[in-house]
Protein backbone atom coordinates (compact mmCIF):
# COMPACT_ATOMS: atom_id res chain seq x y z
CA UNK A 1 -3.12 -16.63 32.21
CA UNK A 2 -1.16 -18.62 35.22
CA UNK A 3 -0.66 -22.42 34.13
CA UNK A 4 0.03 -22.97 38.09
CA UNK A 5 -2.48 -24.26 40.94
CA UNK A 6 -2.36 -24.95 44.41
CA UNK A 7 -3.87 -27.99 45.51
CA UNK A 8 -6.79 -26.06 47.39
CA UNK A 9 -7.74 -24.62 43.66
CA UNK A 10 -7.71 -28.21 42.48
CA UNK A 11 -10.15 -29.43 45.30
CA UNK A 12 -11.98 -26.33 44.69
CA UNK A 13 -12.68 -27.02 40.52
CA UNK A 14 -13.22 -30.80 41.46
CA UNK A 15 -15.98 -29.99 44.10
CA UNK A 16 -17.63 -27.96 41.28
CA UNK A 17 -17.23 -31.07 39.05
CA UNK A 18 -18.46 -33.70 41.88
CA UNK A 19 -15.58 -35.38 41.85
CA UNK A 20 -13.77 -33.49 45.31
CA UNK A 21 -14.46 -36.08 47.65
CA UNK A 22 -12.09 -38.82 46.99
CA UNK A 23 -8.86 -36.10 47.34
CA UNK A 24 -9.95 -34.17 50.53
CA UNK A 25 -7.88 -36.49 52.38
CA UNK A 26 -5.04 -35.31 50.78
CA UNK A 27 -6.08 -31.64 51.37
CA UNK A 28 -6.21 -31.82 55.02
CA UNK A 29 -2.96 -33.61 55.08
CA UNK A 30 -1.07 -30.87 53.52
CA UNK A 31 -2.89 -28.01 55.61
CA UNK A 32 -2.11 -30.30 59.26
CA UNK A 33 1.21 -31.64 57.81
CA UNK A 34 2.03 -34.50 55.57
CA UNK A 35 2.23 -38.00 56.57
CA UNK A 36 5.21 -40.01 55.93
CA UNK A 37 5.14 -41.60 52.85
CA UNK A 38 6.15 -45.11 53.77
CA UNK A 39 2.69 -47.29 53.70
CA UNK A 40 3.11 -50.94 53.93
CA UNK A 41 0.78 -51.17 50.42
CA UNK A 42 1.09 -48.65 48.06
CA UNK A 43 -2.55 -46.90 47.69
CA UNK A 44 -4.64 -48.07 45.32
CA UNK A 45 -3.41 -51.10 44.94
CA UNK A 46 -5.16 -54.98 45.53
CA UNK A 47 -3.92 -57.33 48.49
CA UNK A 48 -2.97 -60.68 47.83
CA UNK A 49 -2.24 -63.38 49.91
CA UNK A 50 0.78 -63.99 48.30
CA UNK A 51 1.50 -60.27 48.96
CA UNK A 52 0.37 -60.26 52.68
CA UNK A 53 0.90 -63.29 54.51
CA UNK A 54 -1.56 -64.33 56.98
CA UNK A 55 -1.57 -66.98 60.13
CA UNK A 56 -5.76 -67.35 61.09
CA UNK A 57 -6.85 -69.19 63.68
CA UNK A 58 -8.54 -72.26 63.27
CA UNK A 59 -10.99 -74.41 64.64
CA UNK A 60 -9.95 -77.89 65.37
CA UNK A 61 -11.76 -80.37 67.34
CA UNK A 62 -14.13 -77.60 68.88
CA UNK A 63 -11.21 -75.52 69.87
CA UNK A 64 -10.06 -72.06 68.47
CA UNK A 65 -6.05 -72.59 67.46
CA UNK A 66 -4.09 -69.75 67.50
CA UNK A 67 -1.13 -70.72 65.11
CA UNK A 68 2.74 -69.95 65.41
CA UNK A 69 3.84 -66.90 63.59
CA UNK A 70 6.94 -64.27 62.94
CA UNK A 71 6.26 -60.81 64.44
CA UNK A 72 7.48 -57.77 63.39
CA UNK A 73 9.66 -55.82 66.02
CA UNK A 74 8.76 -52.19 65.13
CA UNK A 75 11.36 -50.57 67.80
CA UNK A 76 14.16 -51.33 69.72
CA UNK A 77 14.34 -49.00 73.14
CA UNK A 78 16.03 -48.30 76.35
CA UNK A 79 13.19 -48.16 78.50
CA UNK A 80 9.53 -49.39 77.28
CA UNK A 81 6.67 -47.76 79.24
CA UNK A 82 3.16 -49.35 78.87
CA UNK A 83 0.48 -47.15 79.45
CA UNK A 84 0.13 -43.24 78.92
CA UNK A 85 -1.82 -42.19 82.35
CA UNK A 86 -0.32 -40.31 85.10
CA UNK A 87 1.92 -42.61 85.65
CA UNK A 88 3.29 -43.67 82.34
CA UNK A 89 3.61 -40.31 81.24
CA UNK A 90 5.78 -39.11 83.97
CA UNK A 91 7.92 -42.53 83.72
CA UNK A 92 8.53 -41.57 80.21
CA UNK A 93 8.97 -38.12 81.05
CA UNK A 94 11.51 -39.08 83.70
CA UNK A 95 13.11 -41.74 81.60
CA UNK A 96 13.71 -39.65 78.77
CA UNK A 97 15.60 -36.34 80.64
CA UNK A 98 17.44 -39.64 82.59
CA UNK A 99 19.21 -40.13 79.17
CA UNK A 100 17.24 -43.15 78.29
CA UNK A 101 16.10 -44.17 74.90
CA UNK A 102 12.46 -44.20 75.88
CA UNK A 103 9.20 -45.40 74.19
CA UNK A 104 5.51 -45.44 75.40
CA UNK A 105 2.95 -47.33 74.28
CA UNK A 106 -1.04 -46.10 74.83
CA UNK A 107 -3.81 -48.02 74.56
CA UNK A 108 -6.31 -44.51 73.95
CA UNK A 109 -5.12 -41.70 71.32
CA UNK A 110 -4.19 -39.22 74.14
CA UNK A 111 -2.64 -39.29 77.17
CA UNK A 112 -3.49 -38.66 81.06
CA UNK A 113 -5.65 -41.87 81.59
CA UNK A 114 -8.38 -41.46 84.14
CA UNK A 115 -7.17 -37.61 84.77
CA UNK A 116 -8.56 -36.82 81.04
CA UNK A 117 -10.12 -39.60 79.56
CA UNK A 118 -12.01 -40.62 82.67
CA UNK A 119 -12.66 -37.16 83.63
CA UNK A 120 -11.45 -37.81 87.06
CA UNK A 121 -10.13 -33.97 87.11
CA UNK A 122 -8.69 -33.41 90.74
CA UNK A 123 -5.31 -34.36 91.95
CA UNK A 124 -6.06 -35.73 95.24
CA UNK A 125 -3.47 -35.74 97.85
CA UNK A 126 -0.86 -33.31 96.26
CA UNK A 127 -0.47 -32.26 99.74
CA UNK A 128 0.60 -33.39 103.34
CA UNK A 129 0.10 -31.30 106.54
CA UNK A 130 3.72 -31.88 108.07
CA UNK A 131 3.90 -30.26 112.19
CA UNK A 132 1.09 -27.84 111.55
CA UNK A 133 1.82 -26.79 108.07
CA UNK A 134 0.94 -27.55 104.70
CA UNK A 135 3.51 -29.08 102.73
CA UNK A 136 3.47 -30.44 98.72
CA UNK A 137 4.26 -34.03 97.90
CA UNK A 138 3.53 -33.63 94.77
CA UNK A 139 6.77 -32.63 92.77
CA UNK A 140 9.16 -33.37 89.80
CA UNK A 141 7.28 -33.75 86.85
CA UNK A 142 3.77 -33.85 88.00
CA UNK A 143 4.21 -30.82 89.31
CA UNK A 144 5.86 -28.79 86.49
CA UNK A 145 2.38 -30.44 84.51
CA UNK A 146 0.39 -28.40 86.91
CA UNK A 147 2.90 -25.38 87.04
CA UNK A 148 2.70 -25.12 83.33
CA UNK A 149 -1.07 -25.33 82.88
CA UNK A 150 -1.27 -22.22 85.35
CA UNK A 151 0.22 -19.88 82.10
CA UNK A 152 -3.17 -20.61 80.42
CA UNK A 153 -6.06 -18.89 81.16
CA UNK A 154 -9.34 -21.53 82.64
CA UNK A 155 -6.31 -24.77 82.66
CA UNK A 156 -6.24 -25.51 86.26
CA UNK A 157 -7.54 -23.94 89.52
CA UNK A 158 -6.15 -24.39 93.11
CA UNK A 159 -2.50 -24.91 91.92
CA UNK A 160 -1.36 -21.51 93.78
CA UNK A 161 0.63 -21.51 97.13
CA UNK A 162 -1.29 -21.95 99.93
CA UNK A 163 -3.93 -24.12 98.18
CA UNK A 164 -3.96 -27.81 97.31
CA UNK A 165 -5.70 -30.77 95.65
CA UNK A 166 -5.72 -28.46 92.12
CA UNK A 167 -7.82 -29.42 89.41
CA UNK A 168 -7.34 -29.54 85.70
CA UNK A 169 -9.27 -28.89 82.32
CA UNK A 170 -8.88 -32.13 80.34
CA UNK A 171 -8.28 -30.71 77.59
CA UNK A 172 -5.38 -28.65 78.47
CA UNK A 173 -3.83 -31.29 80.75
CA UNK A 174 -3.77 -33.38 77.06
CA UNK A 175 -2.22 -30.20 75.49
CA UNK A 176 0.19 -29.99 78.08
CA UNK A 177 0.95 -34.32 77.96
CA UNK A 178 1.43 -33.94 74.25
CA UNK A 179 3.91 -30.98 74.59
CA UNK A 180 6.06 -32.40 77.83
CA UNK A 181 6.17 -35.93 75.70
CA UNK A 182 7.33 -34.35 72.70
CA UNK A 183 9.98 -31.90 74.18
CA UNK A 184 11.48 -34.94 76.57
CA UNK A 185 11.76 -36.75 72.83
CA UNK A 186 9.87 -39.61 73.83
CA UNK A 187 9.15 -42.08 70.78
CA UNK A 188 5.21 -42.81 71.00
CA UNK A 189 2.99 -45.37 69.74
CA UNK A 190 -0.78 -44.64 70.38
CA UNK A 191 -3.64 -46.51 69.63
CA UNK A 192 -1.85 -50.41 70.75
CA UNK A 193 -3.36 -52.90 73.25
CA UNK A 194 -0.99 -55.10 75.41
CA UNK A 195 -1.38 -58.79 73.69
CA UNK A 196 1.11 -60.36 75.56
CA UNK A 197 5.28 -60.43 76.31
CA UNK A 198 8.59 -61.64 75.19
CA UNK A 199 10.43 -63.58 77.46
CA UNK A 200 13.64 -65.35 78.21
CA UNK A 201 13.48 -67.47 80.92
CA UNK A 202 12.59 -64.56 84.19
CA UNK A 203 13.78 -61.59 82.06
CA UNK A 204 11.21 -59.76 80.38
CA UNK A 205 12.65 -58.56 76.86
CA UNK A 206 9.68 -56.70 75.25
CA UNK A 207 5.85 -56.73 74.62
CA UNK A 208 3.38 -57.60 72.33
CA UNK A 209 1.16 -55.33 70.99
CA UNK A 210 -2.22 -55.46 69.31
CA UNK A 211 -3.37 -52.67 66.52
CA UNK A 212 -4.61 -51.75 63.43
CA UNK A 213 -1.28 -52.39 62.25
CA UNK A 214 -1.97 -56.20 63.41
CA UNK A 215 0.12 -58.17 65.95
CA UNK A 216 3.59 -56.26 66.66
CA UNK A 217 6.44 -56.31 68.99
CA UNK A 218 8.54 -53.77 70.81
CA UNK A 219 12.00 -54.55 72.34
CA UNK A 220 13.39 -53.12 75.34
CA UNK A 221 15.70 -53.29 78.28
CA UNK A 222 13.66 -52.35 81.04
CA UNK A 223 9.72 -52.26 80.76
CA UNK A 224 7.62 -50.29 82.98
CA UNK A 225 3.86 -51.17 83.69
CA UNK A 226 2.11 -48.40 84.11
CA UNK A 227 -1.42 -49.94 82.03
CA UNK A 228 -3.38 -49.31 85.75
CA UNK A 229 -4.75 -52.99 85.68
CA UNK A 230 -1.01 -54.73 85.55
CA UNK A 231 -1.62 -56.04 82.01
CA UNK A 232 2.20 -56.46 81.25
CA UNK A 233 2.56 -58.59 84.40
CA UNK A 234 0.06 -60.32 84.34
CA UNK A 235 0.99 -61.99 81.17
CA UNK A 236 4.60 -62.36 81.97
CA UNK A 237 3.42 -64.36 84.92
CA UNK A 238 4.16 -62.40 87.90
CA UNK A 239 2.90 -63.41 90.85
CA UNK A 240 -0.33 -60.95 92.05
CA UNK A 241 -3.49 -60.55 93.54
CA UNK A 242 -7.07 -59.04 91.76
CA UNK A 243 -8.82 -56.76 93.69
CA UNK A 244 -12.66 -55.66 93.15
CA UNK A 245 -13.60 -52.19 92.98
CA UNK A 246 -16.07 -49.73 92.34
CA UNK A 247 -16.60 -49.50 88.54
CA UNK A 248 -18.22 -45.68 87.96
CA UNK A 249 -18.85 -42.95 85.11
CA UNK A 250 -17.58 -39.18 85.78
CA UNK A 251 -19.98 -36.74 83.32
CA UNK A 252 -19.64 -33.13 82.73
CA UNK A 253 -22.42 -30.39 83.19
CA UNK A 254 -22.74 -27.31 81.11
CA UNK A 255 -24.90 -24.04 81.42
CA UNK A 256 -23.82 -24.44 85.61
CA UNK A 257 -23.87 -20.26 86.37
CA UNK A 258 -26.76 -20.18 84.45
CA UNK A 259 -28.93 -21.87 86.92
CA UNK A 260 -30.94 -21.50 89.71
CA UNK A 261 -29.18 -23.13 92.70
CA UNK A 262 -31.89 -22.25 95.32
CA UNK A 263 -34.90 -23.39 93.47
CA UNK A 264 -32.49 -26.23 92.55
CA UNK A 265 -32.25 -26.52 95.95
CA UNK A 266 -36.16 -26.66 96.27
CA UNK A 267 -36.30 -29.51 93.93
CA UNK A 268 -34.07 -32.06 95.68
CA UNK A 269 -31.18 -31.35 93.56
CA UNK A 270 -28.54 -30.42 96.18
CA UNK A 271 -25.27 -30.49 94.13
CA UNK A 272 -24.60 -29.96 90.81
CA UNK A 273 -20.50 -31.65 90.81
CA UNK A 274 -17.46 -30.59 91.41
CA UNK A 275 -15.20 -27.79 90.82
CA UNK A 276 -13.65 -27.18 87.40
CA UNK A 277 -11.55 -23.81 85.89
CA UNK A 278 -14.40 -22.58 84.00
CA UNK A 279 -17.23 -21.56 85.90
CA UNK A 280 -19.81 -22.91 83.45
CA UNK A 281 -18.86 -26.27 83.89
CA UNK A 282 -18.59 -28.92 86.64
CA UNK A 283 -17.77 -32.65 86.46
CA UNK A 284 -19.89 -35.32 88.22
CA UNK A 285 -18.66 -38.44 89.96
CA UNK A 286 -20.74 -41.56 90.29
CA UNK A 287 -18.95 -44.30 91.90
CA UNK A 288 -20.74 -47.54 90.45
CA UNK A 289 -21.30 -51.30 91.50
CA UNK A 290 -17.58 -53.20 92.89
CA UNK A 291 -16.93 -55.51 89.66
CA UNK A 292 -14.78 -57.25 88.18
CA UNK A 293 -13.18 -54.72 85.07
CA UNK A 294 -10.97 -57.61 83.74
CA UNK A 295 -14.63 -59.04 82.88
CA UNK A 296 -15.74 -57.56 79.27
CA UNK A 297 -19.02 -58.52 80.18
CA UNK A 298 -19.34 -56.41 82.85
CA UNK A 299 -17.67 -53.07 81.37
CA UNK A 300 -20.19 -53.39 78.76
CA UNK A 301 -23.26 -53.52 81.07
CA UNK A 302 -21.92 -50.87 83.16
CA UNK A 303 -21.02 -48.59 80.01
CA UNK A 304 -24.22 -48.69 78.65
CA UNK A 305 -25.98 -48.50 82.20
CA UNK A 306 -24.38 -45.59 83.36
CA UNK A 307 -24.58 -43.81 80.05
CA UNK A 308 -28.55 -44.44 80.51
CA UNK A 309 -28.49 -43.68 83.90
CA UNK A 310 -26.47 -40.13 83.36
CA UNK A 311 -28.75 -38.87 80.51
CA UNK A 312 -31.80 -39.72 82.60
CA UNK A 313 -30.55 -37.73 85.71
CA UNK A 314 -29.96 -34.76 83.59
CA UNK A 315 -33.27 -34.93 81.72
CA UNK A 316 -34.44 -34.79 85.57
CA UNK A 317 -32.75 -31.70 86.40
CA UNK A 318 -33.42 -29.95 83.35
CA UNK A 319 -37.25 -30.13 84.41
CA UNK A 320 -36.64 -28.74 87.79
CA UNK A 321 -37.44 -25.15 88.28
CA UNK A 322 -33.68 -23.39 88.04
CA UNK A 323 -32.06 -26.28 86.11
CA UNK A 324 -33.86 -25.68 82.79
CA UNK A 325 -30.58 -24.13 81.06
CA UNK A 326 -28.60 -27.28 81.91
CA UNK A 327 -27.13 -29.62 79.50
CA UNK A 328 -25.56 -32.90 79.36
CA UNK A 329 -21.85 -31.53 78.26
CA UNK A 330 -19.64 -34.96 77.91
CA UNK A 331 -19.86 -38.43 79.49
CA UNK A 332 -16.27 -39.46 79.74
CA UNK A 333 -14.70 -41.99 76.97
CA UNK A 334 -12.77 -44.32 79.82
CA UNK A 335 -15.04 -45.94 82.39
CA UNK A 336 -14.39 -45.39 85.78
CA UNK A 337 -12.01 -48.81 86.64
CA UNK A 338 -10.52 -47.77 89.92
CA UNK A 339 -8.11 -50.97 90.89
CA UNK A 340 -7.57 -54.17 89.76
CA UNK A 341 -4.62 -56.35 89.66
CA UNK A 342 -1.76 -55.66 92.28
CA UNK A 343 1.33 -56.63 91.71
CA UNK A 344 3.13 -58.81 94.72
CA UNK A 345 6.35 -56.78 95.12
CA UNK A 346 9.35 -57.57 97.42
CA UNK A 347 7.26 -54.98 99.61
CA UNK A 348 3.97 -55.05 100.29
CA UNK A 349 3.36 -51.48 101.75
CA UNK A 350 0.72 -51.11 104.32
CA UNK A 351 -1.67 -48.83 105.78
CA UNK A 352 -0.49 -49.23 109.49
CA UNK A 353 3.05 -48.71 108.20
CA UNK A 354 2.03 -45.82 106.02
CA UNK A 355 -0.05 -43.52 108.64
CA UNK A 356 2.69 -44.74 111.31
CA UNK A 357 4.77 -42.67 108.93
CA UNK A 358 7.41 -45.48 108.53
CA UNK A 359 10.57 -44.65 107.59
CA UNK A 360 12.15 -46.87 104.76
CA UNK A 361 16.00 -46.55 102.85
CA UNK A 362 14.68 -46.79 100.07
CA UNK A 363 11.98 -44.26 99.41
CA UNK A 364 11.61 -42.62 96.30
CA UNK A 365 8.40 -40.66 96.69
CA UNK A 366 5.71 -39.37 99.55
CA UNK A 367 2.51 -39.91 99.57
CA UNK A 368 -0.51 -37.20 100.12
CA UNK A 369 -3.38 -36.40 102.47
CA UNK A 370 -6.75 -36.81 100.69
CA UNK A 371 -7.85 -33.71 101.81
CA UNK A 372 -3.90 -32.25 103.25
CA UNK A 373 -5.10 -33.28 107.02
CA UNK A 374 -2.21 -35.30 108.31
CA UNK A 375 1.30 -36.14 107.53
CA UNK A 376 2.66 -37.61 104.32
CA UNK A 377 3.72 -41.30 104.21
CA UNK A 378 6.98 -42.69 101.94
CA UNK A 379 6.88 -45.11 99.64
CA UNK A 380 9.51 -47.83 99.14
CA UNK A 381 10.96 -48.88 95.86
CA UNK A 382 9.81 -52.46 96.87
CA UNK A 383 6.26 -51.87 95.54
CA UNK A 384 7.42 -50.80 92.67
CA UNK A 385 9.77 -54.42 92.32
CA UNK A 386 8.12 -57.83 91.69
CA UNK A 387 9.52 -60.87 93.37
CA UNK A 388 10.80 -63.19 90.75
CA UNK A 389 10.30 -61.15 87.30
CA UNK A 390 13.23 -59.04 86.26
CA UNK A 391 13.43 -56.25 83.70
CA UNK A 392 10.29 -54.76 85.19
CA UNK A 393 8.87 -51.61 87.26
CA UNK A 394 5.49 -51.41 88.24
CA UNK A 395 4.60 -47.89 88.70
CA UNK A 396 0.60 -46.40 89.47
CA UNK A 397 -2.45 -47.92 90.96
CA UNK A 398 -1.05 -51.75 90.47
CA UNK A 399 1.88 -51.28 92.59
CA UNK A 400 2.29 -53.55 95.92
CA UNK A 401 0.25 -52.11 99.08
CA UNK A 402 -2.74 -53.57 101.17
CA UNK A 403 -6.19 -53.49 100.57
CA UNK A 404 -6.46 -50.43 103.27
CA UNK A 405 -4.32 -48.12 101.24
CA UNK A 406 -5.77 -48.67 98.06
CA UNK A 407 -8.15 -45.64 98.39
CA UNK A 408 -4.82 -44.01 98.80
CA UNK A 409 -2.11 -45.21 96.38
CA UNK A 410 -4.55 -44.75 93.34
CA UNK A 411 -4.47 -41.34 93.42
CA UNK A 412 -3.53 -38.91 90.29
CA UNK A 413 -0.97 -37.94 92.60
CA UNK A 414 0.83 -41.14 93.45
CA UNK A 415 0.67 -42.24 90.13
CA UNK A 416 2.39 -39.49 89.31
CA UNK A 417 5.00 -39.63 91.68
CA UNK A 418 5.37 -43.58 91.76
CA UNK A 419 5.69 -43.03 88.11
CA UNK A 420 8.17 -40.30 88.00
CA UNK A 421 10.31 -42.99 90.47
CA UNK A 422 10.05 -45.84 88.27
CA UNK A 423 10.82 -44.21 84.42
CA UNK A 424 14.24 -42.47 86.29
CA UNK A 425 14.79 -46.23 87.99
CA UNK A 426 14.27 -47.72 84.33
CA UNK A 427 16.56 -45.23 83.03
CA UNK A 428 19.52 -46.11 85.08
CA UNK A 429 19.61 -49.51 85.46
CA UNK A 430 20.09 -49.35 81.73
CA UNK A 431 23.23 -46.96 82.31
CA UNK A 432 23.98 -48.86 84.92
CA UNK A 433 23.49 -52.28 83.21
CA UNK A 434 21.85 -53.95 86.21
CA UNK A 435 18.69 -55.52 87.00
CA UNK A 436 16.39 -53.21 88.93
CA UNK A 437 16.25 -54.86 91.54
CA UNK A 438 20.00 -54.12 92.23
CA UNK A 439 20.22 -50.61 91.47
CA UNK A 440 21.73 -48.32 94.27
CA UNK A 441 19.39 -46.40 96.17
CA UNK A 442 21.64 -43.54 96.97
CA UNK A 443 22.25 -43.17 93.03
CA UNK A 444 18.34 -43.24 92.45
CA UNK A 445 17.31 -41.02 95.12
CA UNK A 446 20.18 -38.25 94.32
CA UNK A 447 18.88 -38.57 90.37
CA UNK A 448 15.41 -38.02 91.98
CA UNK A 449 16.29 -35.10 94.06
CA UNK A 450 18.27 -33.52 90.91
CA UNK A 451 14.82 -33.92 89.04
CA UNK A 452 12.65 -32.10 91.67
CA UNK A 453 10.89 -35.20 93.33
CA UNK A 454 10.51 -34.69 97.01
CA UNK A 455 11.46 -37.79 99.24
CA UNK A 456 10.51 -36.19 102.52
């Protein structure tokens, strides 16, 4: 008889014996891939103080102290990007294939921000409508996302010539993230909250992160911001401005061809969402109160009160004649947070200047049509710049405009495209071993062209 067994055989005899449980760990790491074997205590083993120093905060005179403390730098990069949504991802993306050493940090355990984790699944304004015809703004890397997700079938819909504003399963659009990220041999850290910065003097040298792990730092040369709300700076100090916006919930419905949409109709129930690639499923806006989202008092009201509110209107429509096969498919995991901070950049792009269709020297991306009905409008590196702090990019929905183009600049597709900008802009000041701010514009824009970004 065979002395040999596999590890599933093991699990399998120490099921039968009750005693499985504690190793199926160790199963599904050998069937998904082992983890490296490098923890900071070996398993099984007790924690001492001695063995794990700590640095609590204490309460003196009625106020919480927070003491000094060493923090462990857990990488040294080229270009740092904060935040994994549109944005982030196709700084890193662009940072990366720049020739930058090129880390990103993510607050979630996926990427795509408000595109996948919000639910938010159309790219509005991928299009402009430039003397009579329709013409895509949308390029570079955000673009080769879309082109990509076209090879699978039910991915993304309205992404063929001729169309625009394409929308994406969330789930692929991860899938794709993941792939892009890993090919472009981007270093990532998921799961980590911005806690604060490294400085020296008005250079920003790294961040601080907040995780599982504990308190950590990264080091870098150039940091982009890409976290949506302008978390990195914020607490470096940069001047900026906070802006109130609607705070909403996007939901998905299931069971959608399997209704009635004319007794619907009957009912009061006059849309059922938006467009998705499968048929059976549509997602569901609801735009929300204008808040404050820096205020964790709010986003817990609001989380909890649209949650409630969602499942009710469903219950609702399920008890409508023609709705009864319907089904509450997914509420999404981010909250709706459309803007927040703004950074104050050495330009301050506005809405007169961008529907004039100013021309600046140095644009290094177009801007859309909400629904491709009039002419695209550049965008100047300035946002991107903040006034006094160096070592930075801003690159999303935080970057430098006017209240009027807000509506605008958020948009999947500016972040992508703002983003795209600022990870190749990282990438060669490093080569270039200059401060942002004093990188040549001809040497960005022809690096931009060469990576399939469209300037106008």
């Amino acid at each position: 008889m065979s002395t040999t067994m596999n590890r599933r055989s093991l699990l399998k005899l120490l099921s039968a014996a009750g005693l499985g449980t504690a190793f199926a760990r160790r199963t599904m790491a050998d069937e998904i891939g082992a983890a490296p074997k490098n923890p900071a205590v070996p398993e099984g083993k007790l924690v001492s103080a001695k063995q794990a120093p700590r640095y609590p905060a204490r309460l003196v005179g009625g106020r919480v102290i927070q003491p000094e403390r060493p923090l462990t730098v857990t990488n040294e990069t080229d270009v740092l990007v904060v935040g994994g949504g549109p944005a982030g991802f196709a700084a890193a993306i662009a940072a990366a294939r720049t020739g930058a050493k090129t880390t990103l940090v993510e607050r979630y355990g996926y990427f795509g921000g408000q595109w996948t984790g919000g639910l938010v699944l159309l790219v509005i304004s991928s299009h402009a409508k430039e003397n009579g015809s329709l013409v895509k703004v949308l390029r570079g890397v955000g673009d080769e996302l879309l082109e990509r997700l076209t090879k699978f079938d039910g991915a993304v819909v309205n992404q063929n010539p001729g169309k625009f504003n394409p929308t994406s399963d969330p789930e692929a659009t991860k899938y794709m993230m993941d792939e892009m990220i890993r090919e472009a041999g981007v270093k990532v850290f998921l799961h980590c909250w911005v806690a604060d910065v490294v400085m020296s003097g008005p250079l920003i040298r790294g961040v601080v992160f907040e995780s599982k792990a504990g308190r950590q730092a990264i080091l870098a040369k150039v940091v982009v911001d890409a976290t949506g709300d302008g978390d990195v700076f914020a607490a470096a100090g940069a001047e900026h401005e906070l802006r109130l916006h609607a705070i909403g919930m996007v939901h998905r419905l299931g069971n959608v061809d399997r209704t009635d949409p004319a007794k619907l109709k009957e009912g009061g129930i006059k849309s059922l969402g938006s467009i998705e690639p499968l048929s059976s499923v549509k997602w569901v806006n609801l735009r929300g109160p204008s808040t404050n989202c820096l205020d964790i008092g709010e986003l817990t009201r609001l989380e909890m009160e649209h949650r409630r509110s969602i499942w009710k209107r469903v219950q609702q429509m399920r008890q409508t004649p023609g709705g009864e096969k319907l089904f509450l498919l997914q509420t999404a995991p981010q909250i709706g947070v459309r803007i927040s901070r703004l950074l104050a950049g050495t330009h301050q792009l506005t809405y007169a200047e961008a529907r004039e269709g100013m021309k600046f020297p140095d644009t290094i991306a177009v801007g859309g049509a909400q629904n491709a009905q009039h002419r695209g409008w550049p965008i100047p590196y300035g946002v991107m710049v903040p006034k006094k702090l160096d070592n930075l990019l801003a690159a999303g929905r935080c970057v430098c405009v006017d209240e009027a183009l807000i509506e605008d600049m958020r948009l999947i597709a500016s972040c992508l495209t703002t983003g795209h900008a600022a990870g190749t802009a990282a990438a060669l000041s490093v080569q270039n071993k200059c401060r942002p701010r004093d990188l040549a514009m001809d040497k960005l824009q022809k690096k931009l062209l060469e990576q399939g970004a469209y300037l106008g």
